[in-house]
PDB file of N, CA and C in Angstrom:
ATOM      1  N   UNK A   1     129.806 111.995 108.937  1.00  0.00           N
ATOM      2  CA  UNK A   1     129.575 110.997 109.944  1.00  0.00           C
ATOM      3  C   UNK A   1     130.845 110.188 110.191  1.00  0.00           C
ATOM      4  N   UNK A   2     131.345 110.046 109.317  1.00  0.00           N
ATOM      5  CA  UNK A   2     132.676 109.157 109.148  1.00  0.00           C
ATOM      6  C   UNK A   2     133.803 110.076 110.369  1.00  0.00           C
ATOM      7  N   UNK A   3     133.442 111.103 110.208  1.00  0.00           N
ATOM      8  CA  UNK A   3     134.427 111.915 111.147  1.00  0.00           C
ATOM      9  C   UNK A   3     134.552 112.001 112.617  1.00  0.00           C
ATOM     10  N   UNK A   4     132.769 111.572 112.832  1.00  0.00           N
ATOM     11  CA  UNK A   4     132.477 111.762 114.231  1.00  0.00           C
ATOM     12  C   UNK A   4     132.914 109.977 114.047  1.00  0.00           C
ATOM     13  N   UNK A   5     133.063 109.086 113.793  1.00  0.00           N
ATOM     14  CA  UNK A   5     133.491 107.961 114.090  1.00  0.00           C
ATOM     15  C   UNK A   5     135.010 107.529 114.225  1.00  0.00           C
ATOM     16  N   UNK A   6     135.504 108.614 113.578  1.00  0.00           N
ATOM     17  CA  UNK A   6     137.243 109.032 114.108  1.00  0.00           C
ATOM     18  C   UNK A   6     136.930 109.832 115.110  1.00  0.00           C
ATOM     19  N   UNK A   7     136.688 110.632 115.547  1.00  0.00           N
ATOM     20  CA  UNK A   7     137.086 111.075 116.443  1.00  0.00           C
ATOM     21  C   UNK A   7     136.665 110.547 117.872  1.00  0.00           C
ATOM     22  N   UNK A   8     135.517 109.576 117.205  1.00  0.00           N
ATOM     23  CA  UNK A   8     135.217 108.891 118.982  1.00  0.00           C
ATOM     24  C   UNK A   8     136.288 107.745 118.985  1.00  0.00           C
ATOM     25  N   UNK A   9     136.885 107.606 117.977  1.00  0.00           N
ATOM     26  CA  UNK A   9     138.105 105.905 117.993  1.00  0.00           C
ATOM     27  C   UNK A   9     139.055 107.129 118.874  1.00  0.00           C
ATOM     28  N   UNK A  10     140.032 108.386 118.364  1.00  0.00           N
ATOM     29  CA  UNK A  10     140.631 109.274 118.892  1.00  0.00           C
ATOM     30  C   UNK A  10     140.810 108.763 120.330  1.00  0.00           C
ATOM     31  N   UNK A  11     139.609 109.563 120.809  1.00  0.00           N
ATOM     32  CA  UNK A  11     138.772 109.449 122.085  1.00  0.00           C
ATOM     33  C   UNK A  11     139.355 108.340 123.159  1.00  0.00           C
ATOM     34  N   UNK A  12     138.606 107.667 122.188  1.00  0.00           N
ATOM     35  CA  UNK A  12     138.629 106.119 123.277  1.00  0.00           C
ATOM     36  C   UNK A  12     140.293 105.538 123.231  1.00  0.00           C
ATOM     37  N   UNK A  13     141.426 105.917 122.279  1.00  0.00           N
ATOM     38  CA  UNK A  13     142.518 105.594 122.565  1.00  0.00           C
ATOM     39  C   UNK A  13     143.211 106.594 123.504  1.00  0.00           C
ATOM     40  N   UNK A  14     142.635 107.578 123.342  1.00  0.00           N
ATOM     41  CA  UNK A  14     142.731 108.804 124.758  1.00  0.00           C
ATOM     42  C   UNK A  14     142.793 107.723 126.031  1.00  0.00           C
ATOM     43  N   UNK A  15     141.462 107.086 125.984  1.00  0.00           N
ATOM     44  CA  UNK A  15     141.219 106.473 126.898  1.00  0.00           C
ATOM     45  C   UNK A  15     142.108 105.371 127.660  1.00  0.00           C
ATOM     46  N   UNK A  16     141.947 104.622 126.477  1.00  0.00           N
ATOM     47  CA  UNK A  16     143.451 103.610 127.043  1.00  0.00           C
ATOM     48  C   UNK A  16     144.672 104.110 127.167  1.00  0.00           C
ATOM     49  N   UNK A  17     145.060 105.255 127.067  1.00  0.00           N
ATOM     50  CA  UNK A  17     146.367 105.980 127.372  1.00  0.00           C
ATOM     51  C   UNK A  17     146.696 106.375 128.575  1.00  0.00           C
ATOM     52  N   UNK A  18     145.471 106.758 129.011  1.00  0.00           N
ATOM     53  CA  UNK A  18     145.653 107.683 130.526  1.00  0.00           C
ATOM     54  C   UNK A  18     145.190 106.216 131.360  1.00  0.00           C
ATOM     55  N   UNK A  19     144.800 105.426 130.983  1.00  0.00           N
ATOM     56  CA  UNK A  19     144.723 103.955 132.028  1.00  0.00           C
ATOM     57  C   UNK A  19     146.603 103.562 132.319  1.00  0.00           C
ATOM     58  N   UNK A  20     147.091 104.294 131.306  1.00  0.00           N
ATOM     59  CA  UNK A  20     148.454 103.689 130.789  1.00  0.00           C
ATOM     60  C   UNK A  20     149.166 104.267 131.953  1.00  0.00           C
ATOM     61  N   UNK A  21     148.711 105.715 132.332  1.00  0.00           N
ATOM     62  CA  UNK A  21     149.529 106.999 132.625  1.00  0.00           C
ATOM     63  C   UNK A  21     149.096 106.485 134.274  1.00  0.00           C
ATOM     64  N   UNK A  22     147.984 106.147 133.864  1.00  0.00           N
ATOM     65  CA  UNK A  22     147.699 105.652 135.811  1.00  0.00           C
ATOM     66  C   UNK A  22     148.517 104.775 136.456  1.00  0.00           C
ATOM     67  N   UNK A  23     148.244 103.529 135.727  1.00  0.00           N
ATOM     68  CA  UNK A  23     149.428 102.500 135.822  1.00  0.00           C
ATOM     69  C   UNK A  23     151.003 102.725 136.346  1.00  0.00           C
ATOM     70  N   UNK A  24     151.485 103.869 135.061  1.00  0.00           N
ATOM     71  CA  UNK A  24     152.405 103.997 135.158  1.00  0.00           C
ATOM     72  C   UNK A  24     152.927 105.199 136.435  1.00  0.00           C
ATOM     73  N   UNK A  25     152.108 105.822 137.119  1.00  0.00           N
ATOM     74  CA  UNK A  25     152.260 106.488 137.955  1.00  0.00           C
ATOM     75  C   UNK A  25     152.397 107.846 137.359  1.00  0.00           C
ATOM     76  N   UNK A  26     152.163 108.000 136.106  1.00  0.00           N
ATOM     77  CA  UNK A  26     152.233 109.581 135.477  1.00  0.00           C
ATOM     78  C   UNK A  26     150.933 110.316 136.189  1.00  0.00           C
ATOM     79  N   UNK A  27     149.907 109.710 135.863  1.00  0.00           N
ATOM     80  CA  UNK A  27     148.748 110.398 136.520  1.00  0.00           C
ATOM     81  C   UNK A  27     148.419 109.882 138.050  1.00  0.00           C
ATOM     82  N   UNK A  28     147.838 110.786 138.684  1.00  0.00           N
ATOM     83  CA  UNK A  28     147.323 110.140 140.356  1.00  0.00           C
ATOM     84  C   UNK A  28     146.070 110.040 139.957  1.00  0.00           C
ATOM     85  N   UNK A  29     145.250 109.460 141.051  1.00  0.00           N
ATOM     86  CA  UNK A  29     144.053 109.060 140.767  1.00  0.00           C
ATOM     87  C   UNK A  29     143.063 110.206 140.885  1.00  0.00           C
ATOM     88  N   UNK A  30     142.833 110.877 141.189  1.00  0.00           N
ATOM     89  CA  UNK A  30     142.510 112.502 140.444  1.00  0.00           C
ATOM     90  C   UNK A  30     142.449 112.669 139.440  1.00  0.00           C
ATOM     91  N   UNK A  31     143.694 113.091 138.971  1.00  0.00           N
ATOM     92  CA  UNK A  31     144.125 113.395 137.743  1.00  0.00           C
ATOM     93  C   UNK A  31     143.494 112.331 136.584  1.00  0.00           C
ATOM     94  N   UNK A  32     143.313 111.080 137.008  1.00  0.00           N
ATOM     95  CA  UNK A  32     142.692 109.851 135.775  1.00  0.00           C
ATOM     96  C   UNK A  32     141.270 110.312 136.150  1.00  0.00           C
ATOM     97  N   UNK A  33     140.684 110.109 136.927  1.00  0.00           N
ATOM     98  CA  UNK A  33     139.289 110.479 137.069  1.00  0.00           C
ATOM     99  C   UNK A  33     138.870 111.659 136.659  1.00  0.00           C
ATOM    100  N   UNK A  34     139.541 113.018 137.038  1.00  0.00           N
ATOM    101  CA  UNK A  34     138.998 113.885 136.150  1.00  0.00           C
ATOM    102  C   UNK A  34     139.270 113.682 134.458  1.00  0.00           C
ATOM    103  N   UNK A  35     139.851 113.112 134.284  1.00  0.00           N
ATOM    104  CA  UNK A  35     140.453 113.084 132.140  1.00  0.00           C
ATOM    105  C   UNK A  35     139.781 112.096 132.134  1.00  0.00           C
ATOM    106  N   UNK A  36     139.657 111.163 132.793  1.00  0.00           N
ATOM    107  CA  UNK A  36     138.328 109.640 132.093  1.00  0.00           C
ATOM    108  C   UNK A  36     136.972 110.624 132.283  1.00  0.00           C
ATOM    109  N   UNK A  37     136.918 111.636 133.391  1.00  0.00           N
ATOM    110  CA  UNK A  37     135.205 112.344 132.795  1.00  0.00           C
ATOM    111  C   UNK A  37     134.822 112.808 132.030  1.00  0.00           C
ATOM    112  N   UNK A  38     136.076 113.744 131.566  1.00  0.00           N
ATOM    113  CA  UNK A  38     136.540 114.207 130.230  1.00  0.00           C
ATOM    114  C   UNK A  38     135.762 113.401 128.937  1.00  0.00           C
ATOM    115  N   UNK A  39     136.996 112.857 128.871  1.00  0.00           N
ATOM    116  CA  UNK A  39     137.169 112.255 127.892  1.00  0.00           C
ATOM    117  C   UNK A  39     135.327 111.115 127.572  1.00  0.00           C
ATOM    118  N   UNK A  40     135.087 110.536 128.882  1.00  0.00           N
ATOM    119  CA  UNK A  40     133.599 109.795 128.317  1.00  0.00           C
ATOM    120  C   UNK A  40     132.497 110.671 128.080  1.00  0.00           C
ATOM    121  N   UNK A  41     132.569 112.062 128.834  1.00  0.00           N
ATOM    122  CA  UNK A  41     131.925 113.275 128.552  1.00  0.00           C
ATOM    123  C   UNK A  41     131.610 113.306 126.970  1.00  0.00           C
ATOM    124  N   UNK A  42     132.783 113.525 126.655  1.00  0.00           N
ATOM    125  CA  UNK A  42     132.891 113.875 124.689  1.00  0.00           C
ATOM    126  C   UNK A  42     132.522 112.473 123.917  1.00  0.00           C
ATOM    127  N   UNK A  43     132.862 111.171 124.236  1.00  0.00           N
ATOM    128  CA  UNK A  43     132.506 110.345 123.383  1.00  0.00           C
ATOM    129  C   UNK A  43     130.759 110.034 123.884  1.00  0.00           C
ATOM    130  N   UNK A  44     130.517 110.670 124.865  1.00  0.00           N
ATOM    131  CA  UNK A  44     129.001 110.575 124.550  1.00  0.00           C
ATOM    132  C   UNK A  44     128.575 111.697 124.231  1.00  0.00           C
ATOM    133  N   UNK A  45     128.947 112.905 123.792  1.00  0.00           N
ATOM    134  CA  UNK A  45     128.022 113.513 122.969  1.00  0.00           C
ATOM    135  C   UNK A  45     128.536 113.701 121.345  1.00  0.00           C
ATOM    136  N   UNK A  46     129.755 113.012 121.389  1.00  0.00           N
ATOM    137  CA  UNK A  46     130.366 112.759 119.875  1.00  0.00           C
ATOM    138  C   UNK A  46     128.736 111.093 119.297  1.00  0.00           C
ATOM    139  N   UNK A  47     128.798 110.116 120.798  1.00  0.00           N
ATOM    140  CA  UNK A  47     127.981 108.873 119.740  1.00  0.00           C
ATOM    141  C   UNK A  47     126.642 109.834 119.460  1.00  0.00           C
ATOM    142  N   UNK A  48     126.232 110.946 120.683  1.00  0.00           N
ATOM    143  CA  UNK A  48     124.224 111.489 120.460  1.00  0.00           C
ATOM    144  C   UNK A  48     124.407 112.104 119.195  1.00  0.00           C
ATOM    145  N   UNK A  49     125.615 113.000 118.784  1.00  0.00           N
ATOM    146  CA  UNK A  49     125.690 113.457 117.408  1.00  0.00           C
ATOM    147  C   UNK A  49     125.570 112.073 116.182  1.00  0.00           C
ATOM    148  N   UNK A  50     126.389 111.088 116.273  1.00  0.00           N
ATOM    149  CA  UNK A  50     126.383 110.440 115.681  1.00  0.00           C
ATOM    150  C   UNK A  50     124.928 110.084 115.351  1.00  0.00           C
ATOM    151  N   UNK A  51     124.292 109.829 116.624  1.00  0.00           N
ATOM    152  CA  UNK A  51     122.433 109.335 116.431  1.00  0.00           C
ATOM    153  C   UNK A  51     121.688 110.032 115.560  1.00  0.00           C
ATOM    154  N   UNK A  52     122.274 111.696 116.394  1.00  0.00           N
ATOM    155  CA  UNK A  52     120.834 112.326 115.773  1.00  0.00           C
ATOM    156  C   UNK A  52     121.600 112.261 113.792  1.00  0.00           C
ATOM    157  N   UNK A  53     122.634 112.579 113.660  1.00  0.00           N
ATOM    158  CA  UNK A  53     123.108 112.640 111.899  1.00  0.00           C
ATOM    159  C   UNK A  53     121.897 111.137 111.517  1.00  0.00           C
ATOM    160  N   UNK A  54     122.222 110.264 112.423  1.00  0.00           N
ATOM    161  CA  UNK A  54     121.455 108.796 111.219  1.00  0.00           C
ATOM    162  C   UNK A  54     120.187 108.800 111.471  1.00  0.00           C
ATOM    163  N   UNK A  55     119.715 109.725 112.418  1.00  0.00           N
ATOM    164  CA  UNK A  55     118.509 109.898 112.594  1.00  0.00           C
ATOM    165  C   UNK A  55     117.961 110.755 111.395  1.00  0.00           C
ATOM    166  N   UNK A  56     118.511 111.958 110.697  1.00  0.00           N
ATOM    167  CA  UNK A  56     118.340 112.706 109.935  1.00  0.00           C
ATOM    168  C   UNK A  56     118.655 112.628 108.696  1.00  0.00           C
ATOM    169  N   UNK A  57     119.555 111.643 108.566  1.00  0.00           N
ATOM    170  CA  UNK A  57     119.411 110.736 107.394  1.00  0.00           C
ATOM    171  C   UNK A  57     118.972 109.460 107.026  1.00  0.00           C
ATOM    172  N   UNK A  58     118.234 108.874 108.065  1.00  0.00           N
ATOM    173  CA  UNK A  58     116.421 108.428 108.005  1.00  0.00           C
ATOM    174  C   UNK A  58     115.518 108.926 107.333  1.00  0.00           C
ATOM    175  N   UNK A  59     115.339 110.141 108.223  1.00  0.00           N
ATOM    176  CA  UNK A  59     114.005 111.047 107.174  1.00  0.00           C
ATOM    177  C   UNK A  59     114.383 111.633 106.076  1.00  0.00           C
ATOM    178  N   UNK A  60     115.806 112.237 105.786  1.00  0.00           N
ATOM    179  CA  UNK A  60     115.828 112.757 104.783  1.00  0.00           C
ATOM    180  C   UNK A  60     115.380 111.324 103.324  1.00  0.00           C
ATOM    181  N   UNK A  61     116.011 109.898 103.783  1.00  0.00           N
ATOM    182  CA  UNK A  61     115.726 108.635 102.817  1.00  0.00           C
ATOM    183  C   UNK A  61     113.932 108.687 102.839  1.00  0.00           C
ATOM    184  N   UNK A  62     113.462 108.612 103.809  1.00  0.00           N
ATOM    185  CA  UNK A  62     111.864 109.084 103.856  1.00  0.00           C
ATOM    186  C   UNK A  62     111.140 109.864 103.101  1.00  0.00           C
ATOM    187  N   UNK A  63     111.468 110.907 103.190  1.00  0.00           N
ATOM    188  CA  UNK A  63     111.441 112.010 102.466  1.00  0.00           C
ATOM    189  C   UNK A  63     111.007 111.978 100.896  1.00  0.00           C
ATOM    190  N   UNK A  64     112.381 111.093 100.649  1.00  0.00           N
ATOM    191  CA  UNK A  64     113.056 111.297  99.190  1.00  0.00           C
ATOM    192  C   UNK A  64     111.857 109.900  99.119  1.00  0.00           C
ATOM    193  N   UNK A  65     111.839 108.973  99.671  1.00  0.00           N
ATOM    194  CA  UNK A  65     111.023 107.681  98.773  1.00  0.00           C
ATOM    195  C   UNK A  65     109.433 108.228  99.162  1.00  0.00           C
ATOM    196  N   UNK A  66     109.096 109.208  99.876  1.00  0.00           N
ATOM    197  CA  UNK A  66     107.458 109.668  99.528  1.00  0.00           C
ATOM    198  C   UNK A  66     107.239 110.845  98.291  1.00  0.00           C
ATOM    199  N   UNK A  67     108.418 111.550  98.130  1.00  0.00           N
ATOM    200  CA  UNK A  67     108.434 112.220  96.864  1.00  0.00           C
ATOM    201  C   UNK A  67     108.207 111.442  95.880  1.00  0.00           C
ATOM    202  N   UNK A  68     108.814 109.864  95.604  1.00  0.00           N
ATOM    203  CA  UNK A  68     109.083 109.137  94.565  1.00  0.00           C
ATOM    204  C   UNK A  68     108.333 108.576  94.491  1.00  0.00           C
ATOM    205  N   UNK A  69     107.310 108.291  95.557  1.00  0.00           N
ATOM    206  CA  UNK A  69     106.153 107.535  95.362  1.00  0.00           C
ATOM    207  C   UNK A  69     105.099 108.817  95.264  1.00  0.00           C
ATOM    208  N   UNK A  70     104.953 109.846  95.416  1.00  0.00           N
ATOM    209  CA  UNK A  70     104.064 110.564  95.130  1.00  0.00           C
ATOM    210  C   UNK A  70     103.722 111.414  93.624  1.00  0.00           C
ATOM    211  N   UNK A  71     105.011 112.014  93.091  1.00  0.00           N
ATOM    212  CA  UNK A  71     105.205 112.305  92.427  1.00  0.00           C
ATOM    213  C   UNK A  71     104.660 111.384  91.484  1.00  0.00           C
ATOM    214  N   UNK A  72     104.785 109.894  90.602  1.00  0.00           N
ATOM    215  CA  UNK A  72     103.524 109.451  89.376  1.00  0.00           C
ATOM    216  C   UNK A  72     102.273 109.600  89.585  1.00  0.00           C
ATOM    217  N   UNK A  73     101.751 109.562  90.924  1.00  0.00           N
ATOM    218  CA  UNK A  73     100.490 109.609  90.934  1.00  0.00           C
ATOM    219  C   UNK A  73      99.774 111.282  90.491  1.00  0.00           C
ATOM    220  N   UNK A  74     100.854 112.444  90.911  1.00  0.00           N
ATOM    221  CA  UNK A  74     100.472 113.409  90.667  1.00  0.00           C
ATOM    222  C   UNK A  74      99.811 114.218  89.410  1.00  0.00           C
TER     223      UNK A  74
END
């Protein structure tokens, strides 16, 4: 998880770079609009990964505390 949270920081300094490149006349406005679709493209399915991982390590904590509560009574 830690990884998908680097790589969306990555991302998003992607982001402020090519604002940089616009500015600076490196990119035309094309060129920023297609790489900002890009680029917010991936940091939203880098955060839904992020969801569903803490989503799945929800239930897996679930899981583990109905085993622990089930298991003495057994």
């Amino acid at each position: 998880m830690k990884a998908v949270r680097v790589q969306c920081t990555q991302l998003q300094l992607q982001q402020e770079n090519i604002c940089e490149y616009l500015e600076k006349g490196v990119y035309t406005i094309d060129m920023f609009t297609k790489r900002n679709a890009s680029l917010a493209k991936e940091i939203k399915k880098l955060q839904s990964a992020e969801a569903d991982l803490l989503r799945q390590q929800g239930e897996g904590k679930q899981k583990k505390q109905a085993t622990i509560q089930i298991i003495p009574t057994t």
